[in-house]
N, C-alpha and C. Protein backbone atom coordinates (compact mmCIF):
# COMPACT_ATOMS: atom_id res chain seq x y z
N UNK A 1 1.99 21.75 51.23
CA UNK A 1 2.06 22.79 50.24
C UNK A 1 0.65 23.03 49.73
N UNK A 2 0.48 24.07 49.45
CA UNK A 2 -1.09 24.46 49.23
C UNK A 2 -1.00 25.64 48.09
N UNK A 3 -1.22 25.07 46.68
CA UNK A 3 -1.45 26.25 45.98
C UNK A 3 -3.13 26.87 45.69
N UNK A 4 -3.31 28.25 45.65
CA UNK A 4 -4.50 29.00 45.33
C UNK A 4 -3.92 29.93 44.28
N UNK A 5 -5.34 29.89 43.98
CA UNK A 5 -5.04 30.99 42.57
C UNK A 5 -5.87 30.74 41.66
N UNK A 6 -5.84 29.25 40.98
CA UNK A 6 -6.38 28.72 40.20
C UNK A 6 -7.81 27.77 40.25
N UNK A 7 -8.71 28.73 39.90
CA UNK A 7 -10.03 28.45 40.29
C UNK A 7 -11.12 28.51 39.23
N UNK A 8 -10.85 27.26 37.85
CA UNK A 8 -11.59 27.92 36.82
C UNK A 8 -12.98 28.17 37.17
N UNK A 9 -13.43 28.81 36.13
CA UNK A 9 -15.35 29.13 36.01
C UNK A 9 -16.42 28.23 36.26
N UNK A 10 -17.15 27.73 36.79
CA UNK A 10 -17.91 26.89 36.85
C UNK A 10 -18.76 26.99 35.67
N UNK A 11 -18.39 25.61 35.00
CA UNK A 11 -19.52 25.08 33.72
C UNK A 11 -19.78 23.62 33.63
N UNK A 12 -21.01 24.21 33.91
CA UNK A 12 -21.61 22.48 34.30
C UNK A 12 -22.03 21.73 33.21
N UNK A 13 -21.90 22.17 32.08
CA UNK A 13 -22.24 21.11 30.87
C UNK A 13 -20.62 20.66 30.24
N UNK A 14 -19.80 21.67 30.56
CA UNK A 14 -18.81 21.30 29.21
C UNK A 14 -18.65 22.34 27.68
N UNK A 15 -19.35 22.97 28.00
CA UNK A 15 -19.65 22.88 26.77
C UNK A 15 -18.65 24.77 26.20
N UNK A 16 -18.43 25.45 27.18
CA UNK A 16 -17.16 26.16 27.01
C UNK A 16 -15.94 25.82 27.08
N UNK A 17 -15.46 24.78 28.07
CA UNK A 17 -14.18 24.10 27.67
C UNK A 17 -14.02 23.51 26.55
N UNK A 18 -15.21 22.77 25.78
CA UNK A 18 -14.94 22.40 24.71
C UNK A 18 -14.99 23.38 23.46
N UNK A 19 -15.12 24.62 23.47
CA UNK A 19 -15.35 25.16 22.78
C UNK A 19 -13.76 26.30 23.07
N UNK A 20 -13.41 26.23 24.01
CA UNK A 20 -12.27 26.53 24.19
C UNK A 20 -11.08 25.33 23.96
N UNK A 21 -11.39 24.52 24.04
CA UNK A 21 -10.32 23.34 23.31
C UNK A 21 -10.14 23.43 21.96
N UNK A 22 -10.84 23.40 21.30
CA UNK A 22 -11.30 23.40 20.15
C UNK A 22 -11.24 24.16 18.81
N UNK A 23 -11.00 25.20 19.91
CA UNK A 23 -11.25 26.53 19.10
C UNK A 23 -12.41 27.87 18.84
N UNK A 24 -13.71 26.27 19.05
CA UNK A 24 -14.82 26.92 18.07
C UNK A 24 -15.56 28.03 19.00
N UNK A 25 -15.36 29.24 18.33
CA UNK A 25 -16.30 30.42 18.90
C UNK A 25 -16.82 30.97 17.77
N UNK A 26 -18.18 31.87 18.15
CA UNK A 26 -17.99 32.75 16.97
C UNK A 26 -17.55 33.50 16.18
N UNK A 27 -16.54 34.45 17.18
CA UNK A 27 -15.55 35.60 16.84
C UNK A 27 -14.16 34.78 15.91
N UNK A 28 -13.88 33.01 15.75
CA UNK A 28 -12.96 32.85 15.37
C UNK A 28 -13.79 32.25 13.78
N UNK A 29 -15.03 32.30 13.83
CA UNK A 29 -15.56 31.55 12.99
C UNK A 29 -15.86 32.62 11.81
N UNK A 30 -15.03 32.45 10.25
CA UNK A 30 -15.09 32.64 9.37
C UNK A 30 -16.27 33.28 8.69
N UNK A 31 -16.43 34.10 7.90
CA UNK A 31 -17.69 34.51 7.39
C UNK A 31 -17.70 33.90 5.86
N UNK A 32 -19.04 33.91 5.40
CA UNK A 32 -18.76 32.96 3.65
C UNK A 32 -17.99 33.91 3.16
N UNK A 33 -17.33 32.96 2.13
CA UNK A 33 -16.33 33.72 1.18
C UNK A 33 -15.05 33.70 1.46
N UNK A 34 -14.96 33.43 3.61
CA UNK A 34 -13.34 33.71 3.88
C UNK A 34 -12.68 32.94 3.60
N UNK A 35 -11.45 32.52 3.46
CA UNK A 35 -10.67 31.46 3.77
C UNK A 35 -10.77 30.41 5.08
N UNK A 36 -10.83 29.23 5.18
CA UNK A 36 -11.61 28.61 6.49
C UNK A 36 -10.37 28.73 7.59
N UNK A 37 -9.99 28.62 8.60
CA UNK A 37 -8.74 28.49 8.93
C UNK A 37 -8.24 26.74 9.68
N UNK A 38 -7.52 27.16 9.28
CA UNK A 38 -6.19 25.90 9.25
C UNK A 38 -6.89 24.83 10.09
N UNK A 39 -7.15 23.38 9.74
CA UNK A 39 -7.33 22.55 10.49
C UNK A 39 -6.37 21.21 11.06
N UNK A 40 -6.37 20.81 12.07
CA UNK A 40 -5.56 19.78 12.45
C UNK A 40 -5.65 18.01 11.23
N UNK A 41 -4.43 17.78 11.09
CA UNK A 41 -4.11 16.56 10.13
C UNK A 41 -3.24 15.50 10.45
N UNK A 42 -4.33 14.28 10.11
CA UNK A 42 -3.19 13.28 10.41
C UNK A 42 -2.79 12.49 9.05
N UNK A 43 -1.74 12.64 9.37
CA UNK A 43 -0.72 11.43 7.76
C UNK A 43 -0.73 10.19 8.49
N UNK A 44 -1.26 9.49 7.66
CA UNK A 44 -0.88 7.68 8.13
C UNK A 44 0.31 7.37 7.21
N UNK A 45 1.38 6.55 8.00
CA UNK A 45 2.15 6.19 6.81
C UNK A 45 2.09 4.81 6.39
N UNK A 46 2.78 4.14 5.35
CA UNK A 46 2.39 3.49 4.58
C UNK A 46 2.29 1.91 5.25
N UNK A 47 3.33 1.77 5.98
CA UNK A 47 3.29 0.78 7.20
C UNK A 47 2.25 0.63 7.65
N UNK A 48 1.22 1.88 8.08
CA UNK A 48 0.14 1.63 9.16
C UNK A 48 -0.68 1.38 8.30
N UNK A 49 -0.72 1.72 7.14
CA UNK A 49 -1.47 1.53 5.83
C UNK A 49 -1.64 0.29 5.70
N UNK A 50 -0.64 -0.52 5.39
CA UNK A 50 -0.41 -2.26 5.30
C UNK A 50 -1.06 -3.09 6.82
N UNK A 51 -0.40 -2.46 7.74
CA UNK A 51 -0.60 -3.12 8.66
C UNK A 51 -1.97 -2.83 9.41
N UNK A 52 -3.03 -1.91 8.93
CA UNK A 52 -4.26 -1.64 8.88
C UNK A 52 -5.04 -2.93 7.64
N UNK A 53 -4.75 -3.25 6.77
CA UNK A 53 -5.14 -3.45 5.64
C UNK A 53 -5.24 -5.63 6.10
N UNK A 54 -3.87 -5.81 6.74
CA UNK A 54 -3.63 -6.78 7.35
C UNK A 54 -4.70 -7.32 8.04
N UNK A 55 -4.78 -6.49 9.02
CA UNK A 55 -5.72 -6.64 10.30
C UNK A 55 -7.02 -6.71 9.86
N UNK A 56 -7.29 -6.20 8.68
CA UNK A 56 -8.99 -6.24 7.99
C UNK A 56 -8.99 -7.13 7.54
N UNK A 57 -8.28 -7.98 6.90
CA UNK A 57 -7.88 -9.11 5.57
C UNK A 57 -7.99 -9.92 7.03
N UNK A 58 -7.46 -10.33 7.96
CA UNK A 58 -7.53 -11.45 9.07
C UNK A 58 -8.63 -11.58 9.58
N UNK A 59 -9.26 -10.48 10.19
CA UNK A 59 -10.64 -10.27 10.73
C UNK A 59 -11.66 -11.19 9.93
N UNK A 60 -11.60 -10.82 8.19
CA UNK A 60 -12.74 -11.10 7.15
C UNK A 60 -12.19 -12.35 7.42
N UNK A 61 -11.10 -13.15 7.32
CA UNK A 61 -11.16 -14.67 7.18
C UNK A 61 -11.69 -15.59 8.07
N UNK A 62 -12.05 -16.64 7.45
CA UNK A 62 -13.02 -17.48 8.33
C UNK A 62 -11.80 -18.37 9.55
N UNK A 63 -13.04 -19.00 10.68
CA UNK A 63 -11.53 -19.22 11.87
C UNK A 63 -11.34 -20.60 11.55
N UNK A 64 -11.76 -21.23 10.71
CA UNK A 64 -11.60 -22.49 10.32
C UNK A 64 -11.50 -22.63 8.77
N UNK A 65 -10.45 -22.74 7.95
CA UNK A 65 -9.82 -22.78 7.11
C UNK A 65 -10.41 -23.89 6.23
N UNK A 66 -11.63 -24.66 5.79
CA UNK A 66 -12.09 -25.66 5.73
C UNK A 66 -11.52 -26.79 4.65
N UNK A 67 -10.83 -25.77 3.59
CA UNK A 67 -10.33 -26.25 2.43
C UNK A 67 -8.80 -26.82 2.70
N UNK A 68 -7.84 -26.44 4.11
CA UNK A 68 -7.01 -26.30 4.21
C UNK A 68 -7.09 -27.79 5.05
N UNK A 69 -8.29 -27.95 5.94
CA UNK A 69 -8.39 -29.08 6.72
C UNK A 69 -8.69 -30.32 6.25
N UNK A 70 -9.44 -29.81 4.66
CA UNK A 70 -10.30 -30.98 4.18
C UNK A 70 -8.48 -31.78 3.27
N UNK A 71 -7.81 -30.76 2.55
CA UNK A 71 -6.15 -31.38 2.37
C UNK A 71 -5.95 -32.26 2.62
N UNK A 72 -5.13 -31.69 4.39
CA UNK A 72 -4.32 -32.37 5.25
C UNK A 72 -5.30 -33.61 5.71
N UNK A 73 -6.91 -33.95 5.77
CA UNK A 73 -7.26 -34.98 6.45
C UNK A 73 -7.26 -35.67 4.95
N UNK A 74 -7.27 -35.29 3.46
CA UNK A 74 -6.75 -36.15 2.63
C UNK A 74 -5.67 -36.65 2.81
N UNK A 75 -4.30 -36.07 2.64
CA UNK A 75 -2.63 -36.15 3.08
C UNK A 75 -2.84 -37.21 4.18
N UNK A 76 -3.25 -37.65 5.05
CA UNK A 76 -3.43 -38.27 6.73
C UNK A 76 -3.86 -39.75 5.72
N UNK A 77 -4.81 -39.86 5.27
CA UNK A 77 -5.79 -40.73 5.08
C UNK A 77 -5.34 -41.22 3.59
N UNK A 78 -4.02 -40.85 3.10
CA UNK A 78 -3.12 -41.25 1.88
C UNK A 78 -1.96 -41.89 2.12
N UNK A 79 -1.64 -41.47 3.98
CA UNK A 79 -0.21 -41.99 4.26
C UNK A 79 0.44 -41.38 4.02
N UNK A 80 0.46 -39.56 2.99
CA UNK A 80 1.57 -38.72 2.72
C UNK A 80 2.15 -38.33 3.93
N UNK A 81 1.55 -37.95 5.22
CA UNK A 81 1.67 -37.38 5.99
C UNK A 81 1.63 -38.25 7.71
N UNK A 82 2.23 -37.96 8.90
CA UNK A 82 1.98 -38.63 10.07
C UNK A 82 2.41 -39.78 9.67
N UNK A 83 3.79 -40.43 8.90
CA UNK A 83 4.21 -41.95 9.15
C UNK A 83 5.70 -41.78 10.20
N UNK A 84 5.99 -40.91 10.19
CA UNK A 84 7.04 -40.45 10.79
C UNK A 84 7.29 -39.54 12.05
N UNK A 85 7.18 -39.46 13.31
CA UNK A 85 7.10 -38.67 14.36
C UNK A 85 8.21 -37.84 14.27
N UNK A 86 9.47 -38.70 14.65
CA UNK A 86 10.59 -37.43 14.62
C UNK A 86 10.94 -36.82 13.55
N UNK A 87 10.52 -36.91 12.46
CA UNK A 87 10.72 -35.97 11.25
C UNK A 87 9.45 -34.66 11.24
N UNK A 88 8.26 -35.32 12.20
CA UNK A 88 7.43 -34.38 12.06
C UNK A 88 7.59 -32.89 13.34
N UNK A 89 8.44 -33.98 14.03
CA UNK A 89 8.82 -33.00 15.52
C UNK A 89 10.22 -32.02 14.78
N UNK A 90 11.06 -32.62 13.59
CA UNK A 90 11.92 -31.76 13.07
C UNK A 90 11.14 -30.74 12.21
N UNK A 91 10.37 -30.97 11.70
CA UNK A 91 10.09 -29.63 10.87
C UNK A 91 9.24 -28.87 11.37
N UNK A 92 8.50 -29.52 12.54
CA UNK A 92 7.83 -28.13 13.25
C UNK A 92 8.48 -27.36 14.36
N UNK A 93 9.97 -27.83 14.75
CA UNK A 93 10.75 -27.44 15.13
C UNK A 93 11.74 -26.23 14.18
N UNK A 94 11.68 -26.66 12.85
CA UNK A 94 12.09 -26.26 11.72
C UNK A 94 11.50 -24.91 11.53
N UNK A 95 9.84 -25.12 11.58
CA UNK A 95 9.32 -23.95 10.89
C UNK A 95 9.20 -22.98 12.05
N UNK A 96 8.99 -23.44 13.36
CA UNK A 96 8.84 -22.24 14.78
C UNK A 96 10.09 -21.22 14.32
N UNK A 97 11.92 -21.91 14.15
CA UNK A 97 12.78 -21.28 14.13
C UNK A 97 13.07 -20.64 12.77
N UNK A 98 12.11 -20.73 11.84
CA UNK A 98 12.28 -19.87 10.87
C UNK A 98 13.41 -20.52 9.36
N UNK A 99 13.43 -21.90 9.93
CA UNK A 99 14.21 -22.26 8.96
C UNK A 99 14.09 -23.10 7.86
């Protein structure tokens, strides 16, 4: 199958397709004083909002928690913690399933 017909203009920069994508010509371009015309908009909603906000808040935190480590190697080195294996295999079994 062989279609002809369609043979756009040769433009070797780009720079009419983009101006045909786009919109921007002169003849569509406003004079001072006019009203500008209508531009393209995006709404974020509030989800992407949070879950944007998330992703910044994780990024900024440090990858080693130092205050969180310096704790638990207190807890270790008190005996609060690690005297017990299968209680420790239950609650991290516990917390994977959400319970």
């Amino acid at each position: 199958m062989k279609i002809d017909g369609y043979r756009p203009a040769a433009d070797t920069d780009g720079a009419d397709a983009l101006k045909r994508a786009t919109g921007d010509s002169a003849a569509q371009r406003s004079a001072p004083g006019q009203p500008q015309p209508s531009r393209d908009r995006v709404d974020v909603s509030s989800d992407a909002q949070l879950l944007a906000s998330m992703l910044d808040a994780a990024q900024r935190a440090p990858a080693i928690r130092t205050e969180l480590v310096e704790r638990a190697r207190r807890m270790l080195e008190a005996g609060e913690v690690g005297r017990d294996g299968a209680k420790l295999a239950d609650r991290l079994i516990d917390s994977l399933l959400g319970r």
